[in-house]
Protein backbone atom coordinates (compact mmCIF):
# COMPACT_ATOMS: atom_id res chain seq x y z
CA UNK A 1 12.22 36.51 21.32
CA UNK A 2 15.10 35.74 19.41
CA UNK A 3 12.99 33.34 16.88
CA UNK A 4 10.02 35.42 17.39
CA UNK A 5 8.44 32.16 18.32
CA UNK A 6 4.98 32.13 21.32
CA UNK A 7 7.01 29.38 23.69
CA UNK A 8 3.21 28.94 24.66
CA UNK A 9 2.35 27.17 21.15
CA UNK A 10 5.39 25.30 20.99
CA UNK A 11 4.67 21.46 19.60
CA UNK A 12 6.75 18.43 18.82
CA UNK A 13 6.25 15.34 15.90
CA UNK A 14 7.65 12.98 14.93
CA UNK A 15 7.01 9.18 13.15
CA UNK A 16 9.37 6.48 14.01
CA UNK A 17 12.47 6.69 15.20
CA UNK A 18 11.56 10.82 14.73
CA UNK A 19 8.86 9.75 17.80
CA UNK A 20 11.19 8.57 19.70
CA UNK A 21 12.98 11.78 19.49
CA UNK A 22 9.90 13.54 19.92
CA UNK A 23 8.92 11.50 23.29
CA UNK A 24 12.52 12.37 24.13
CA UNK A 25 12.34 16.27 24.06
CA UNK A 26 9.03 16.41 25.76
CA UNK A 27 10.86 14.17 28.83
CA UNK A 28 13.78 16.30 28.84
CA UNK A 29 11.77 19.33 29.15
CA UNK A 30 9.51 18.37 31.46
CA UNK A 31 13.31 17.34 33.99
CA UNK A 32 14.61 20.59 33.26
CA UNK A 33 14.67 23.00 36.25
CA UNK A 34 13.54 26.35 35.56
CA UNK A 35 12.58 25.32 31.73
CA UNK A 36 10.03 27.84 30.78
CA UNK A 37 8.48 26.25 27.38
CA UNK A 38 5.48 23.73 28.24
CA UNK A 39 4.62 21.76 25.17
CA UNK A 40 1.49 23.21 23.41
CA UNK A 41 1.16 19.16 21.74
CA UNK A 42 3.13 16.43 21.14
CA UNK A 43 2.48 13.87 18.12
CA UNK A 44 3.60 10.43 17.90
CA UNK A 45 3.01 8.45 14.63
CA UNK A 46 3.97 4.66 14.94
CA UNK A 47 7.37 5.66 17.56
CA UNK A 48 9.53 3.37 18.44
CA UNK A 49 9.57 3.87 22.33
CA UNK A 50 9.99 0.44 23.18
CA UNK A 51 12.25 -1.99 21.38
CA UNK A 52 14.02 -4.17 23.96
CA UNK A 53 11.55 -7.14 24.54
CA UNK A 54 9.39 -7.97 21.29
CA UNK A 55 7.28 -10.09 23.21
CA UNK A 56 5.29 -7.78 25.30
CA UNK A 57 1.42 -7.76 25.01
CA UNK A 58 1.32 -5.48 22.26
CA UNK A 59 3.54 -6.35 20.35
CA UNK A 60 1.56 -9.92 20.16
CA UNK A 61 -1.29 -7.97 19.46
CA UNK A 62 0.28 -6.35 16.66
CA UNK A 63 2.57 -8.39 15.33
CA UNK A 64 1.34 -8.92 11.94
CA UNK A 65 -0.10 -5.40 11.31
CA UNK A 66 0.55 -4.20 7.83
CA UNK A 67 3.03 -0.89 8.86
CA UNK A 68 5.44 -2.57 10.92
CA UNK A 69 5.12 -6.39 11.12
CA UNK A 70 7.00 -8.07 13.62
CA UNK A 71 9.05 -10.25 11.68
CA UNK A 72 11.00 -6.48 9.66
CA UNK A 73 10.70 -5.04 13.41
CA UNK A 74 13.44 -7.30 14.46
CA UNK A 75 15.53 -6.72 12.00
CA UNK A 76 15.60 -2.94 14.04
């Protein structure tokens, strides 16, 4: 009400490190007692969710893609 904003159509996006935030506010809500907005989408473009081991499956698989190699992903 005070944003005049339908909670029901209520989406979050984000690329990179702004997926990771993205992933992040759909967890939170979802662990929030009594939280009343359900996320209408949520859009993840290339996040980084997962930057600890560099050596998992797909990250082998992927490794020399042109967005992200692996050898600049380290460098993270």
């Amino acid at each position: 009400a005070r944003f005049s904003v339908d909670p029901r159509r209520v989406a979050v996006s984000g690329d990179s490190a702004g997926g990771n935030l993205a992933a992040a506010v759909s967890q939170q809500l979802q662990k929030e007692p009594g939280q009343k907005i359900k996320l209408k989408a949520q859009a993840l473009l290339y996040p980084a969710l997962q930057a600890l081991d560099l050596n998992t499956p797909s990250y082998q698989q992927n490794q020399d893609m042109p967005i992200l190699p692996r050898t600049l992903m380290v460098r993270f």
